[in-house]
Every structure is written in structure tokens, then in C-alpha cells.
PDB file of N, CA and C in Angstrom:
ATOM      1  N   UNK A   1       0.845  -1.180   0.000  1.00  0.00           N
ATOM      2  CA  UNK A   1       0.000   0.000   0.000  1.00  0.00           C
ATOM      3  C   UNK A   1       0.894   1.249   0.000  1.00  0.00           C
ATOM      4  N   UNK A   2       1.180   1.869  -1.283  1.00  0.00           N
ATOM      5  CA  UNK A   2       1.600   3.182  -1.197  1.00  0.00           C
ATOM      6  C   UNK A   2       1.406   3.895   0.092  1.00  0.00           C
ATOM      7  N   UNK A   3       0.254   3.921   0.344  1.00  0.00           N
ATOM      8  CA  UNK A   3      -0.426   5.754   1.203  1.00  0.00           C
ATOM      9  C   UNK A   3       0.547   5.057   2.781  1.00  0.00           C
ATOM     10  N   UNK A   4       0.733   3.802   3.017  1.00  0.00           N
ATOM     11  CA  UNK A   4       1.352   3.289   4.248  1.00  0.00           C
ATOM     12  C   UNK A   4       2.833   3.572   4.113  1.00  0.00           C
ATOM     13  N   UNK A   5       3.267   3.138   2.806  1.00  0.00           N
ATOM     14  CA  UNK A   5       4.451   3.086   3.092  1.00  0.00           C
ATOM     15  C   UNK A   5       5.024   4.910   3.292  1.00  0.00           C
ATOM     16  N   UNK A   6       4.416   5.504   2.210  1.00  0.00           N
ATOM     17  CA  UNK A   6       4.719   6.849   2.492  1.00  0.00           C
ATOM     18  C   UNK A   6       4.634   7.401   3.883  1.00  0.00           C
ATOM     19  N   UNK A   7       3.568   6.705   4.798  1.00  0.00           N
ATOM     20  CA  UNK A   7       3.092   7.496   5.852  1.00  0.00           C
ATOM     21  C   UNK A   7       4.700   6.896   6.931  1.00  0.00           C
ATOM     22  N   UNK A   8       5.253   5.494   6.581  1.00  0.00           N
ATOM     23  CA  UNK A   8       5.979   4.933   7.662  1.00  0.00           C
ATOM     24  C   UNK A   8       7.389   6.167   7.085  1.00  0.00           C
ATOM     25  N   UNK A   9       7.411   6.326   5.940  1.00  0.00           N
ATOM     26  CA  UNK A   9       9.079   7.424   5.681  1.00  0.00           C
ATOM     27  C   UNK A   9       8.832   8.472   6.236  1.00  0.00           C
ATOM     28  N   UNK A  10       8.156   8.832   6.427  1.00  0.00           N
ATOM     29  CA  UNK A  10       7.214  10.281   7.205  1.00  0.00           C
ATOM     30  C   UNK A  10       7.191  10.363   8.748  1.00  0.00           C
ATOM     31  N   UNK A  11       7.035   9.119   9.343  1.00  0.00           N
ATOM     32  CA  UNK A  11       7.078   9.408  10.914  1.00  0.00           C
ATOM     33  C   UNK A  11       8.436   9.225  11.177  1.00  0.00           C
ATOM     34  N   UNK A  12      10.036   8.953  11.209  1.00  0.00           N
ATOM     35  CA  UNK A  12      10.956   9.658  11.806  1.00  0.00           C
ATOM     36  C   UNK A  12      10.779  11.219  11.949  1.00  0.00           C
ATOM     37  N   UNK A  13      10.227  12.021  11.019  1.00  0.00           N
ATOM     38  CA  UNK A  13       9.677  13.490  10.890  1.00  0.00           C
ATOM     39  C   UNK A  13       9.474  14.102  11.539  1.00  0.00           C
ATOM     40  N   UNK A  14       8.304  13.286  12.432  1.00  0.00           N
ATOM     41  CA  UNK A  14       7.205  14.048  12.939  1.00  0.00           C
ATOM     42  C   UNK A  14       7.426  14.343  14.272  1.00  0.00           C
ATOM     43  N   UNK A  15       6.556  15.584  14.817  1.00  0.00           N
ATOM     44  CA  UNK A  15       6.668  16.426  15.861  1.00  0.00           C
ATOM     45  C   UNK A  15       5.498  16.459  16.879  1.00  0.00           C
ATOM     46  N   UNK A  16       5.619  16.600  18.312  1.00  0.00           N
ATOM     47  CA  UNK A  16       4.453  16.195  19.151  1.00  0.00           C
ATOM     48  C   UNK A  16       3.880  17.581  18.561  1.00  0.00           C
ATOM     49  N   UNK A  17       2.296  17.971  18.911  1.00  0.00           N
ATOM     50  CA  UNK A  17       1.983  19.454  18.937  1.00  0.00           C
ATOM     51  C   UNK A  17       0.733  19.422  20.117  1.00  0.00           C
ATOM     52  N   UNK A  18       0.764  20.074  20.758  1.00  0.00           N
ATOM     53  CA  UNK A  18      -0.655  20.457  21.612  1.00  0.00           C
ATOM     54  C   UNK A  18      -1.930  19.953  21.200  1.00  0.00           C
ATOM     55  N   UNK A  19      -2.677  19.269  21.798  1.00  0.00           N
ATOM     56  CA  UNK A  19      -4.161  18.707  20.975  1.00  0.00           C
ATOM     57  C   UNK A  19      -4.781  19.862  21.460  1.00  0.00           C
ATOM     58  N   UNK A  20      -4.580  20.724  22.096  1.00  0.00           N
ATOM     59  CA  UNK A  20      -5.676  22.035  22.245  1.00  0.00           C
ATOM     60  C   UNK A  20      -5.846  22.940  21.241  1.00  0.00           C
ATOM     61  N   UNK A  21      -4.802  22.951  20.801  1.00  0.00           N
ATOM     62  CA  UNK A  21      -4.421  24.130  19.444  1.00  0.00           C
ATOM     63  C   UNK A  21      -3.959  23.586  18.312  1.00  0.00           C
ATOM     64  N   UNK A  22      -5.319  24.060  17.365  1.00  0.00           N
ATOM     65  CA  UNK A  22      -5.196  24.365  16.185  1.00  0.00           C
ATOM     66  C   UNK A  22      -5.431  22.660  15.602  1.00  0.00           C
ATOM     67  N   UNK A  23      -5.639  21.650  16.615  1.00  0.00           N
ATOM     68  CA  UNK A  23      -5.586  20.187  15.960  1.00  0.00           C
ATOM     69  C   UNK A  23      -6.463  19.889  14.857  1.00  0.00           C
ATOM     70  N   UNK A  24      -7.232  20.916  14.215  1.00  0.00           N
ATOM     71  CA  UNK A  24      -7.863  20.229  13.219  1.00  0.00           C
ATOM     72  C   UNK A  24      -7.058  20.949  11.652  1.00  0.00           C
ATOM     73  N   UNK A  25      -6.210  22.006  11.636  1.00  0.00           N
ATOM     74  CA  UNK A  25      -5.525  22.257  11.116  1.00  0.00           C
ATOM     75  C   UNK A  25      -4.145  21.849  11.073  1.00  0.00           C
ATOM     76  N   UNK A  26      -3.517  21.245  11.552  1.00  0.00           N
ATOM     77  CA  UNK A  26      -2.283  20.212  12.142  1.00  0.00           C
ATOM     78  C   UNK A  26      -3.014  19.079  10.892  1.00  0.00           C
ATOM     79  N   UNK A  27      -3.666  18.607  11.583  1.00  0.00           N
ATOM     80  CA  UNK A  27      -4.162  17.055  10.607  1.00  0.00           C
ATOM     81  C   UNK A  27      -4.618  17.290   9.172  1.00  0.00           C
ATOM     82  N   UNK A  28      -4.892  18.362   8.998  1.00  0.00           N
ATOM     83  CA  UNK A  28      -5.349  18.502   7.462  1.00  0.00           C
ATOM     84  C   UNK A  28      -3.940  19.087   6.974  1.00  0.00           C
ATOM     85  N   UNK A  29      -2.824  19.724   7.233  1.00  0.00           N
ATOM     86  CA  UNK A  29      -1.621  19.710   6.699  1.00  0.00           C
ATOM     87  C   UNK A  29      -0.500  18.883   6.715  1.00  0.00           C
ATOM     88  N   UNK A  30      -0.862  17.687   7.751  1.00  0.00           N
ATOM     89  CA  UNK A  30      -0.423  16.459   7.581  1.00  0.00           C
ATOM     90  C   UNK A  30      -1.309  15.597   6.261  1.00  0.00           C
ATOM     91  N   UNK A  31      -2.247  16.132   6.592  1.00  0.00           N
ATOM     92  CA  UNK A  31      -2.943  14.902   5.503  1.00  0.00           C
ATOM     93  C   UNK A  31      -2.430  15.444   3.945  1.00  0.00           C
ATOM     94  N   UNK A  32      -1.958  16.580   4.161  1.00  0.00           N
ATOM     95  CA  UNK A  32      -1.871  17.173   2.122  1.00  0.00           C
ATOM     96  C   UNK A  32      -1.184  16.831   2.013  1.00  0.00           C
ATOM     97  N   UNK A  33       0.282  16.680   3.147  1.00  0.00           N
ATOM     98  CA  UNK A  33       1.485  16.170   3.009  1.00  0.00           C
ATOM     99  C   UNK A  33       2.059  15.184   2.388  1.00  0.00           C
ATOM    100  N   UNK A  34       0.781  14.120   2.948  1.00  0.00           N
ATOM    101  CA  UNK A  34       0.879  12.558   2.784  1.00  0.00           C
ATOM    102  C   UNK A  34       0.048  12.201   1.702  1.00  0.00           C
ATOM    103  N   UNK A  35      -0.635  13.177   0.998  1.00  0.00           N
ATOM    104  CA  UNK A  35      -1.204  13.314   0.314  1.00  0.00           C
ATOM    105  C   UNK A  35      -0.231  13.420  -1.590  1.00  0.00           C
ATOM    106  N   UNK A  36       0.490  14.579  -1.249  1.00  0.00           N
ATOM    107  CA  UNK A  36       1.436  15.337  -2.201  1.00  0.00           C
ATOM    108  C   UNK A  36       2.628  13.900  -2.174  1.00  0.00           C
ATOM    109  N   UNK A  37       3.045  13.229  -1.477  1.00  0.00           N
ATOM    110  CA  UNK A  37       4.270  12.323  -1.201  1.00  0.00           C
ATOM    111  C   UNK A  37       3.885  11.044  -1.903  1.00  0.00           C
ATOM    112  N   UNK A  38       2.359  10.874  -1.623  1.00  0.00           N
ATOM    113  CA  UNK A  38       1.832   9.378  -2.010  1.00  0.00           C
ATOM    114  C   UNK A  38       1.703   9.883  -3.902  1.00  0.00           C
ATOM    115  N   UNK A  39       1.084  11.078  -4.510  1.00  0.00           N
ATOM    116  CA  UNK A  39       1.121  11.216  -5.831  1.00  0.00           C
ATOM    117  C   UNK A  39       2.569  11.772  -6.328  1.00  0.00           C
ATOM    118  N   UNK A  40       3.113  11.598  -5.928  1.00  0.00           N
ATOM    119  CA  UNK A  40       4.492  11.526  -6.096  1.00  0.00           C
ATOM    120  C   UNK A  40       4.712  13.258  -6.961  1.00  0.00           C
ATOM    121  N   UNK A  41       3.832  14.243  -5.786  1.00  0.00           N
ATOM    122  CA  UNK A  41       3.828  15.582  -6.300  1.00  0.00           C
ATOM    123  C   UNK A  41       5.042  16.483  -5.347  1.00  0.00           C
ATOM    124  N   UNK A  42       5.729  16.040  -4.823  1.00  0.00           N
ATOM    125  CA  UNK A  42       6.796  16.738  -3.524  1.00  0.00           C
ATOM    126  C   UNK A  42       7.247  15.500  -2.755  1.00  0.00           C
ATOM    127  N   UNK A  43       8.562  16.232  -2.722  1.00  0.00           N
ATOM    128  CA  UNK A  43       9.318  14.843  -1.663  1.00  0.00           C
ATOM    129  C   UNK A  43       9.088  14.947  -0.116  1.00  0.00           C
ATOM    130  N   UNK A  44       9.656  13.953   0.368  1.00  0.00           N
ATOM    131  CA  UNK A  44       9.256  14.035   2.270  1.00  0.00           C
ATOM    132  C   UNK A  44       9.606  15.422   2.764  1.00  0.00           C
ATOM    133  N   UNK A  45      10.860  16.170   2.623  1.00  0.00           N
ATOM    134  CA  UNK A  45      11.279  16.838   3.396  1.00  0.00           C
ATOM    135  C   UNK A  45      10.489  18.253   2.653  1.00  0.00           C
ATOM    136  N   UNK A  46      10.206  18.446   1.220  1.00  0.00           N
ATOM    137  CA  UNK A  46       9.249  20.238   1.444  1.00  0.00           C
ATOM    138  C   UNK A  46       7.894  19.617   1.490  1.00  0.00           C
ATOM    139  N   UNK A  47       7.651  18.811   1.393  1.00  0.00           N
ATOM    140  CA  UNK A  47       6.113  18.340   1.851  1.00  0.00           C
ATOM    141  C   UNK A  47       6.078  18.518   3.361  1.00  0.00           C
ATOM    142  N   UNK A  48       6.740  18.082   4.151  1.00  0.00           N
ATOM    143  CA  UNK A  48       6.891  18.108   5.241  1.00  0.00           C
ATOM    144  C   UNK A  48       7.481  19.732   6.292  1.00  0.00           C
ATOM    145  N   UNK A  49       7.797  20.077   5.613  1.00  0.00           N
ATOM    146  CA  UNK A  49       8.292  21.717   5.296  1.00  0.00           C
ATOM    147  C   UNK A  49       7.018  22.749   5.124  1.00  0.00           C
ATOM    148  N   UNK A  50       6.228  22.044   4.191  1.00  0.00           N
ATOM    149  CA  UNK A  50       5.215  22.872   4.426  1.00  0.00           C
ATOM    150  C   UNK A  50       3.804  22.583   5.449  1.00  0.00           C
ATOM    151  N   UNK A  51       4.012  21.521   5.436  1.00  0.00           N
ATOM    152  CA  UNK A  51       3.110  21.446   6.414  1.00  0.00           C
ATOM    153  C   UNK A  51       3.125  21.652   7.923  1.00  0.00           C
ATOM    154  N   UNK A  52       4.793  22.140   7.729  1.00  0.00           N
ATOM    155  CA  UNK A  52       5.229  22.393   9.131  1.00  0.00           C
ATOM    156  C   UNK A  52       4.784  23.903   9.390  1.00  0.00           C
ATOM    157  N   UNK A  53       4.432  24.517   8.404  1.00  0.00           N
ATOM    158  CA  UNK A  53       4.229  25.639   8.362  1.00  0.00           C
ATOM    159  C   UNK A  53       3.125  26.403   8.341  1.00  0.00           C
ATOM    160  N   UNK A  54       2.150  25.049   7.864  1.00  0.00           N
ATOM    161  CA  UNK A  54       0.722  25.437   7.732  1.00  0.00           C
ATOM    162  C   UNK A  54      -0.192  24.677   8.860  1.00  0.00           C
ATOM    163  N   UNK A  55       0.794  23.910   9.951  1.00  0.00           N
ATOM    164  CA  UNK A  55       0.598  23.590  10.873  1.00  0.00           C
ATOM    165  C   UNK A  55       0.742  24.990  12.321  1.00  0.00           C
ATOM    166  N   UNK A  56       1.745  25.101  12.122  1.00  0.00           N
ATOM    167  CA  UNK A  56       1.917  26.215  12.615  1.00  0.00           C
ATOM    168  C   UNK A  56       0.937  27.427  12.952  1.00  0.00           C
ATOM    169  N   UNK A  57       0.717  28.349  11.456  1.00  0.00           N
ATOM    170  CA  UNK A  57      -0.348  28.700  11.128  1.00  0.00           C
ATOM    171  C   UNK A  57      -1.554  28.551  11.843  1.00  0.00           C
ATOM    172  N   UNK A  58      -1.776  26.984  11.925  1.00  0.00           N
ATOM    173  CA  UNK A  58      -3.441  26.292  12.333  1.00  0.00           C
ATOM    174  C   UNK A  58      -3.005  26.952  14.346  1.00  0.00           C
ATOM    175  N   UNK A  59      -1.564  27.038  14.520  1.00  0.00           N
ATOM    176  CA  UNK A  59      -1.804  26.986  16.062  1.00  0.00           C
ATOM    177  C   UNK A  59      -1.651  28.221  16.445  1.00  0.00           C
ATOM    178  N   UNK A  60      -0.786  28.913  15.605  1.00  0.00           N
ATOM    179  CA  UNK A  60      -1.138  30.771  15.904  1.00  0.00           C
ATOM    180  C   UNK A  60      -2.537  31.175  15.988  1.00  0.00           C
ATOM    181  N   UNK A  61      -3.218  31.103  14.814  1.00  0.00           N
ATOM    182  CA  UNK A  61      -4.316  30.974  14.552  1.00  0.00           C
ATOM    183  C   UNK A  61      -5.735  30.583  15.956  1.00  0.00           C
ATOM    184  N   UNK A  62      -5.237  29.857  15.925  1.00  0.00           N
ATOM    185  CA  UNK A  62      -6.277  29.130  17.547  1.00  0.00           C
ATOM    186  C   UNK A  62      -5.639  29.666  18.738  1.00  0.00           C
ATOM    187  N   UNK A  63      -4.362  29.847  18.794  1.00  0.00           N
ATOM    188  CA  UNK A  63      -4.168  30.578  20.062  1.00  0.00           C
ATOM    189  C   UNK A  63      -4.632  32.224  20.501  1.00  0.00           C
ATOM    190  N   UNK A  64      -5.189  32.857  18.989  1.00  0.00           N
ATOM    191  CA  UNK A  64      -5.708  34.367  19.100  1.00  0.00           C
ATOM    192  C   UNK A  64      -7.189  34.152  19.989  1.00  0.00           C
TER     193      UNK A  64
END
């Protein structure tokens, strides 16, 4: 299964984040991530780059 194996190169990656903030924006920029990696549209690290960013975003965002 592609969408697995992509998801297992992907978790050395990954970062704890607060489930109070911003978690439904966290998971939907993980999901484009794994999304963009599995159609073979961006590699792990700016896929992961951006979603680090649009994760982020989701927790600034919720912390106003």
C-alpha cells in the first residue's frame, strides 16, 4: 500500500503538537502532506516543510 508506506518514511519526521491548538488544522496539513508524497507531487522533506508551516499557522491561529 503506497499511502502506508509513504506514511511509515514520514514518521521519523514528525513532531508532538498540543491537541488544544489548532488540531484540526495540524491534521489537514499532515494529511496534504501525505497526500502530495503518495502522488508523487513533492518529496518528504518540502512536503513536510510545508506542512510544518501550515501547521503552525493552524496553532497561531487558535491561540488568538
Amino acid at each position: 500500500d503506497p499511502y502506508a508506506v509513504a506514511l511509515r518514511k514520514m514518521l521519523p519526521y514528525g513532531r508532538a503538537y498540543p491537541n488544544n491548538l489548532g488540531l484540526d488544522g495540524i491534521m489537514e496539513a499532515l494529511g496534504a502532506a501525505i497526500q502530495q508524497v503518495w502522488h508523487n507531487e513533492a518529496e518528504i522533506g518540502p512536503a513536510l516543510a510545508e506542512a510544518e508551516e501550515l501547521a503552525n499557522k493552524a496553532i497561531r491561529d487558535a491561540a488568538k
